[in-house]
Protein backbone atom coordinates (compact mmCIF):
# COMPACT_ATOMS: atom_id res chain seq x y z
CA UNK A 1 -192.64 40.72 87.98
CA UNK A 2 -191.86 42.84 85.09
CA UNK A 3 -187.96 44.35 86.08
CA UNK A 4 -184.64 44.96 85.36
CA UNK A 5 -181.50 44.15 87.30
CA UNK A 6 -178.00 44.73 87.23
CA UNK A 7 -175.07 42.91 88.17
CA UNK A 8 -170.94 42.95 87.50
CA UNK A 9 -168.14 40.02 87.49
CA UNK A 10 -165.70 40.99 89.65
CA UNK A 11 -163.39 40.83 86.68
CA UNK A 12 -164.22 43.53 84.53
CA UNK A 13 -161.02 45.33 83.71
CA UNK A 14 -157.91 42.60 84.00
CA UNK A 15 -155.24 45.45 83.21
CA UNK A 16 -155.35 47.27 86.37
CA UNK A 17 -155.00 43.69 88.51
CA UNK A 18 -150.83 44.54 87.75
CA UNK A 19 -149.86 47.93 89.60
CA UNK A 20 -153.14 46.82 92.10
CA UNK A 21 -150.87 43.85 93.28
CA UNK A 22 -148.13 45.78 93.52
CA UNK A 23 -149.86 47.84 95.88
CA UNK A 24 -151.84 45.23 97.98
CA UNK A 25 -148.09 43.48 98.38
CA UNK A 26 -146.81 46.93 99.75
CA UNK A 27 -149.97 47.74 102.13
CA UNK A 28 -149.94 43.99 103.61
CA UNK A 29 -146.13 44.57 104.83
CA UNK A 30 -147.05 47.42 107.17
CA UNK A 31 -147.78 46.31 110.71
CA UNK A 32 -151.13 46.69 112.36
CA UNK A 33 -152.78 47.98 109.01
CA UNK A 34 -151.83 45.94 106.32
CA UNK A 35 -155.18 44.04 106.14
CA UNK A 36 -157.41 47.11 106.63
CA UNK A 37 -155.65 48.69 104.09
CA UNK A 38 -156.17 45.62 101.73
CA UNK A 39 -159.72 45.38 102.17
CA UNK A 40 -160.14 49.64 101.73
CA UNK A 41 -157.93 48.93 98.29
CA UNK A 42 -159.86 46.14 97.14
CA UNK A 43 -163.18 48.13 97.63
CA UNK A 44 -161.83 50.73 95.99
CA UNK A 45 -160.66 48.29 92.71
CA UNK A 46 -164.24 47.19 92.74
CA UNK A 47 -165.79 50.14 92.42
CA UNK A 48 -163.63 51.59 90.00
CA UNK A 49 -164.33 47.93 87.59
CA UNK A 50 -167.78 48.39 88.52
CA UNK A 51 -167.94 51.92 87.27
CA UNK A 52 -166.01 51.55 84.16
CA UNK A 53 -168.29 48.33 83.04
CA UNK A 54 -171.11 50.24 83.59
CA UNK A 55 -169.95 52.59 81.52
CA UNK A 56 -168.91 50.82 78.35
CA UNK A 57 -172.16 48.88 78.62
CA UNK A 58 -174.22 51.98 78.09
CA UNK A 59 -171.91 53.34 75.56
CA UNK A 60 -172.21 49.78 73.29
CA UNK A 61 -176.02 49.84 73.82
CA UNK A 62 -176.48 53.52 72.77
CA UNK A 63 -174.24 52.38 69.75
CA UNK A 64 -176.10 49.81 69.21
CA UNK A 65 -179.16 51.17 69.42
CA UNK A 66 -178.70 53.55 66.75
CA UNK A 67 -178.06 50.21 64.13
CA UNK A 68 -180.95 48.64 64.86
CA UNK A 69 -183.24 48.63 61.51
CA UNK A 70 -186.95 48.88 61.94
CA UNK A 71 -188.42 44.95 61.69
CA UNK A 72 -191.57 44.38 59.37
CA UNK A 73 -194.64 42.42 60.58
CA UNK A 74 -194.72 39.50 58.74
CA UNK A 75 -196.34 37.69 61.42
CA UNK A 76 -200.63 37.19 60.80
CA UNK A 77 -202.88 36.73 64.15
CA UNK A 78 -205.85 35.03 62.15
CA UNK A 79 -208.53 35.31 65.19
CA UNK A 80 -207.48 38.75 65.64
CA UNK A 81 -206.50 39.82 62.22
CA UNK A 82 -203.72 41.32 63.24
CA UNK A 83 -199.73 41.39 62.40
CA UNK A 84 -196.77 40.89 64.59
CA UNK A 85 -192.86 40.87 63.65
CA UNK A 86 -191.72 37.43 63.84
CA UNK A 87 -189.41 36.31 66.54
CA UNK A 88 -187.23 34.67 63.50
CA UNK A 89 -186.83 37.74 61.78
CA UNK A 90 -186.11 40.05 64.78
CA UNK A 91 -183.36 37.56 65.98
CA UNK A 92 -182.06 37.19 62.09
CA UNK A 93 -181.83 41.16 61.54
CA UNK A 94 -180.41 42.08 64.94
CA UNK A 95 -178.26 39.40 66.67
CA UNK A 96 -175.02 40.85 64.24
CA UNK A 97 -175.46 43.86 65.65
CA UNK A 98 -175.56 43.48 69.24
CA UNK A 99 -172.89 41.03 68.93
CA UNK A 100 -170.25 42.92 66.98
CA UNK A 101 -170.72 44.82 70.04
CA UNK A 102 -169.64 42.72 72.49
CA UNK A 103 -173.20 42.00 73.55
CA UNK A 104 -175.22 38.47 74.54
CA UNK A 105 -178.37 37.63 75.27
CA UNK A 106 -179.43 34.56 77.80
CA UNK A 107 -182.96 33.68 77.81
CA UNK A 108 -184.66 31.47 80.56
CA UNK A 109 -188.29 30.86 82.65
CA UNK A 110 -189.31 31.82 86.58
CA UNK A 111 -192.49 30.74 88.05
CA UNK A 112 -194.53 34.00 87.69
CA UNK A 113 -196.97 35.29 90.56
CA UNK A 114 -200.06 36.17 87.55
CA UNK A 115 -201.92 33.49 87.30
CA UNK A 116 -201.56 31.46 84.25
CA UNK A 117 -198.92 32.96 83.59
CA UNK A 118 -194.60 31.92 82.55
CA UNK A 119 -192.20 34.75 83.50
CA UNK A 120 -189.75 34.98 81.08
CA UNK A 121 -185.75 35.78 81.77
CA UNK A 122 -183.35 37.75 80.06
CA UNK A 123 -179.73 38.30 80.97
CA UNK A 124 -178.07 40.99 78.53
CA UNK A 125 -174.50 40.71 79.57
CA UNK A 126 -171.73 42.51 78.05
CA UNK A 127 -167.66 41.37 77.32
CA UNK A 128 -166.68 44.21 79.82
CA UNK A 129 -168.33 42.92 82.74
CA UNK A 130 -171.38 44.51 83.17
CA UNK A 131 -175.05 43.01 82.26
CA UNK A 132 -178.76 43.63 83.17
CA UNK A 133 -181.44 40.79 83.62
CA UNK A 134 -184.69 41.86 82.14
CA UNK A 135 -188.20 39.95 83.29
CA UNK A 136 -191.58 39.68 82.11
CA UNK A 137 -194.50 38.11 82.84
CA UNK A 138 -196.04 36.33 79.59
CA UNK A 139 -200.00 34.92 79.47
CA UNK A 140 -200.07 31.40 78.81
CA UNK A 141 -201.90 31.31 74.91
CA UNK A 142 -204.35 28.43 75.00
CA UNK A 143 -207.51 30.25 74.88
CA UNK A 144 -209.31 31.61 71.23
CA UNK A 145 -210.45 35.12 71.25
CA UNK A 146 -214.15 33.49 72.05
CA UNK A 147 -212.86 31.51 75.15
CA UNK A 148 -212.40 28.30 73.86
CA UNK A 149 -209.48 26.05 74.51
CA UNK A 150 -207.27 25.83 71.24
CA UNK A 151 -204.18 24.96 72.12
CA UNK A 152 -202.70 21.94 74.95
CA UNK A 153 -200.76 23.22 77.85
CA UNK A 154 -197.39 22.65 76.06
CA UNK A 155 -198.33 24.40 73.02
CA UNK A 156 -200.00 27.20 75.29
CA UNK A 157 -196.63 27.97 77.45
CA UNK A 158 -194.39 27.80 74.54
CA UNK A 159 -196.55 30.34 72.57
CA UNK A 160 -196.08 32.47 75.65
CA UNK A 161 -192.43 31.97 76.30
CA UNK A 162 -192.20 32.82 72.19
CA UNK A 163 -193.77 36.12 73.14
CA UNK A 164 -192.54 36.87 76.01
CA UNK A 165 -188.85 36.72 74.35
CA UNK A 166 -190.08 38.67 71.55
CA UNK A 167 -191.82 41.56 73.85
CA UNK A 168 -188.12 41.65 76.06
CA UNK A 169 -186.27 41.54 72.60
CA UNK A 170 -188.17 44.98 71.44
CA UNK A 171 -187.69 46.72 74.99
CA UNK A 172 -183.90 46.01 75.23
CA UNK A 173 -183.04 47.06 71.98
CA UNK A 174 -186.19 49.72 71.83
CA UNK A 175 -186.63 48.43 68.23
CA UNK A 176 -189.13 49.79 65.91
CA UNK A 177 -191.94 47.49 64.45
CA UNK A 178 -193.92 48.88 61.41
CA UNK A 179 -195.86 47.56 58.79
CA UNK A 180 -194.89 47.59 54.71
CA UNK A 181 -197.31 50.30 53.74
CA UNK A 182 -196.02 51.30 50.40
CA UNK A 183 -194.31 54.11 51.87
CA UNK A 184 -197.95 56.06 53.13
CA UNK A 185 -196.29 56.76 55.88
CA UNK A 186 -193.30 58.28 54.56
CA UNK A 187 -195.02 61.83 55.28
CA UNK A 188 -195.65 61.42 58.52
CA UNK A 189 -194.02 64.13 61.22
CA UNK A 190 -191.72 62.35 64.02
CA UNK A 191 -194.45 63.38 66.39
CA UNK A 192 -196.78 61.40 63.98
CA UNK A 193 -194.57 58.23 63.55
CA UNK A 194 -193.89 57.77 67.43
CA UNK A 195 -197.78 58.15 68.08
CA UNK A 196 -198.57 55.39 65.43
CA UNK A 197 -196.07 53.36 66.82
CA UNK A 198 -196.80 53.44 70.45
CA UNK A 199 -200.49 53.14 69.45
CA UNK A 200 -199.20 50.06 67.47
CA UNK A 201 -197.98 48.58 70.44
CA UNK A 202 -200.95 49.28 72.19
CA UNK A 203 -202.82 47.10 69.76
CA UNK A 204 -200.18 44.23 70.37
CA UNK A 205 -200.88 44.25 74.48
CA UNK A 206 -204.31 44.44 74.08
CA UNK A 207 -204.53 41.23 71.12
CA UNK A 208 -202.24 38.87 74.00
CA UNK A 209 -204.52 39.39 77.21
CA UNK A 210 -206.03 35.69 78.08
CA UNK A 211 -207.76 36.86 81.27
CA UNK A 212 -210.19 39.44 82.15
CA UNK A 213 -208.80 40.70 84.74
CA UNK A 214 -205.56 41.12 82.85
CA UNK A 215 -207.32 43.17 80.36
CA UNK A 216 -208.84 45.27 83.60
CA UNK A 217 -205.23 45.38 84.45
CA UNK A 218 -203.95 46.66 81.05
CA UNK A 219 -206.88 48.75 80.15
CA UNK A 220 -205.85 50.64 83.36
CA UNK A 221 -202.21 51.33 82.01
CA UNK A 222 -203.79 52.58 78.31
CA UNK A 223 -206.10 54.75 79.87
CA UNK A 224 -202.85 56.32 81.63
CA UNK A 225 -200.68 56.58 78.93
CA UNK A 226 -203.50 58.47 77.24
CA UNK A 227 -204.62 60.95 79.72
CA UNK A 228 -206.79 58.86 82.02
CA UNK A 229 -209.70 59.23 78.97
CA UNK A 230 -211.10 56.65 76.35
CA UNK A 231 -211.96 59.27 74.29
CA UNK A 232 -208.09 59.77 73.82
CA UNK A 233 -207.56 56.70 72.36
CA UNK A 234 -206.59 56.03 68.99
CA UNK A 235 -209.56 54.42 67.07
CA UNK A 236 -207.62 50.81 66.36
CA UNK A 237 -206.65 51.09 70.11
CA UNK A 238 -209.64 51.09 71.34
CA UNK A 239 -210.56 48.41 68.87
CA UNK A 240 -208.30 46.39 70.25
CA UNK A 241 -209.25 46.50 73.57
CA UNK A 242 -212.86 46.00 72.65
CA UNK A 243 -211.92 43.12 71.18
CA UNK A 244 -209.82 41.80 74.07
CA UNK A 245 -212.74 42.57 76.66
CA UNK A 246 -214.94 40.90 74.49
CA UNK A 247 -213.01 37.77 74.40
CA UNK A 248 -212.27 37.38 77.99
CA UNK A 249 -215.21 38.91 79.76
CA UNK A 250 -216.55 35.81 82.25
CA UNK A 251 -219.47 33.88 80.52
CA UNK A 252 -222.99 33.71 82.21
């Protein structure tokens, strides 16, 4: 269900309703045409809002974008040993950016089609008009890395909806999660920083699969990004997923 869609208030750009009237009043005086002409007109003022919203939304993003500060993991997965950014620190560190420019963010729940599974809902809508609803389909977290039941069914979906906000969060805003490393990394090529990162967030998909047949799903998508061959994969990545098949490969 993962997807993105678009849609514009019919109100996006209030200063050209003026001379528009004036011109609606003139075209519904002529005989015969007046209301064809209206309706051609009014299509025509849509389109133009439409366009200009669209516009100003992807010029405040790429704006905004460029403001965003990379967020530490201060988060600890104890079964997995592994570190996350905290949903409380992402929303701390960017929610005066995207705001001052002119952006808000609406989160809610759909039933998802993945079993055991919450979709998770995003509208990102912007003062000019235009916004974007983003989806994603979280696993419901009440299963240990061995397979046992840890958590009840509340706890379990709002773990999930927690993540799935967080995962939308990074993808709108294309923020940049690293860890505090005492500045090892500050020698590092660009080529070298976006590898570790993507193979970072590699590490994160693989450590929140609950099902084995979502980790069939997502070890299919790794093994694309990387060629189509395991022996591409970055050693913690295919750690990871180890791990993950480990964890949810069906009992005897």
């Amino acid at each position: 269900m993962n997807a993105v869609v678009t849609t514009i208030p019919q109100q996006a750009a209030g200063q050209q309703l003026a001379p528009l009237q004036q011109a609606l009043e003139q075209a519904l005086m002529l005989p015969d045409q007046g209301v064809e002409r209206l309706e051609r007109m009014w299509e025509m003022h849509k389109e133009m809002q439409d366009r200009d919203a669209k516009r100003i939304y992807a010029d405040a993003m790429k704006a905004c974008q460029k403001e965003m500060p990379a967020i530490k993991k201060r988060g600890k997965n104890k079964q997995t040993n592994s570190k996350y950014a905290l949903l409380e620190d992402i929303n701390r560190l960017i929610t005066p950016i995207y705001t001052r420019h002119g952006f808000s963010l609406s989160f809610g729940t759909v039933r998802s089609e993945l079993e055991d599974h919450v979709g998770i809902v995003c509208d990102v809508m912007h003062e000019a008009g235009y916004s974007k609803t983003y989806t994603y389909d979280a696993p419901i977290d009440n299963v240990g890395i061995k397979g046992e039941k840890n958590k009840t069914s509340t706890h379990g979906r709002g773990s999930a909806i927690s993540y799935g906000r967080r995962y939308l969060i990074l993808m709108i805003f294309n923020l940049t999660i690293g860890d505090d490393d005492d500045g090892n990394a500050a020698g590092e090529s660009e080529q070298q920083r976006i590898a570790r990162e993507v193979a970072q967030e590699w590490v994160g998909i693989a450590d929140g699969v609950s099902t084995y047949e979502e980790y069939m799903a997502r070890k299919a998508e790794v093994l694309n990004a990387y060629g189509g061959k395991a022996g591409n994969l970055p050693p913690e990545v295919r750690e990871a997923f180890n791990r993950a098949a480990e964890a949810t490969r069906p009992k005897d």
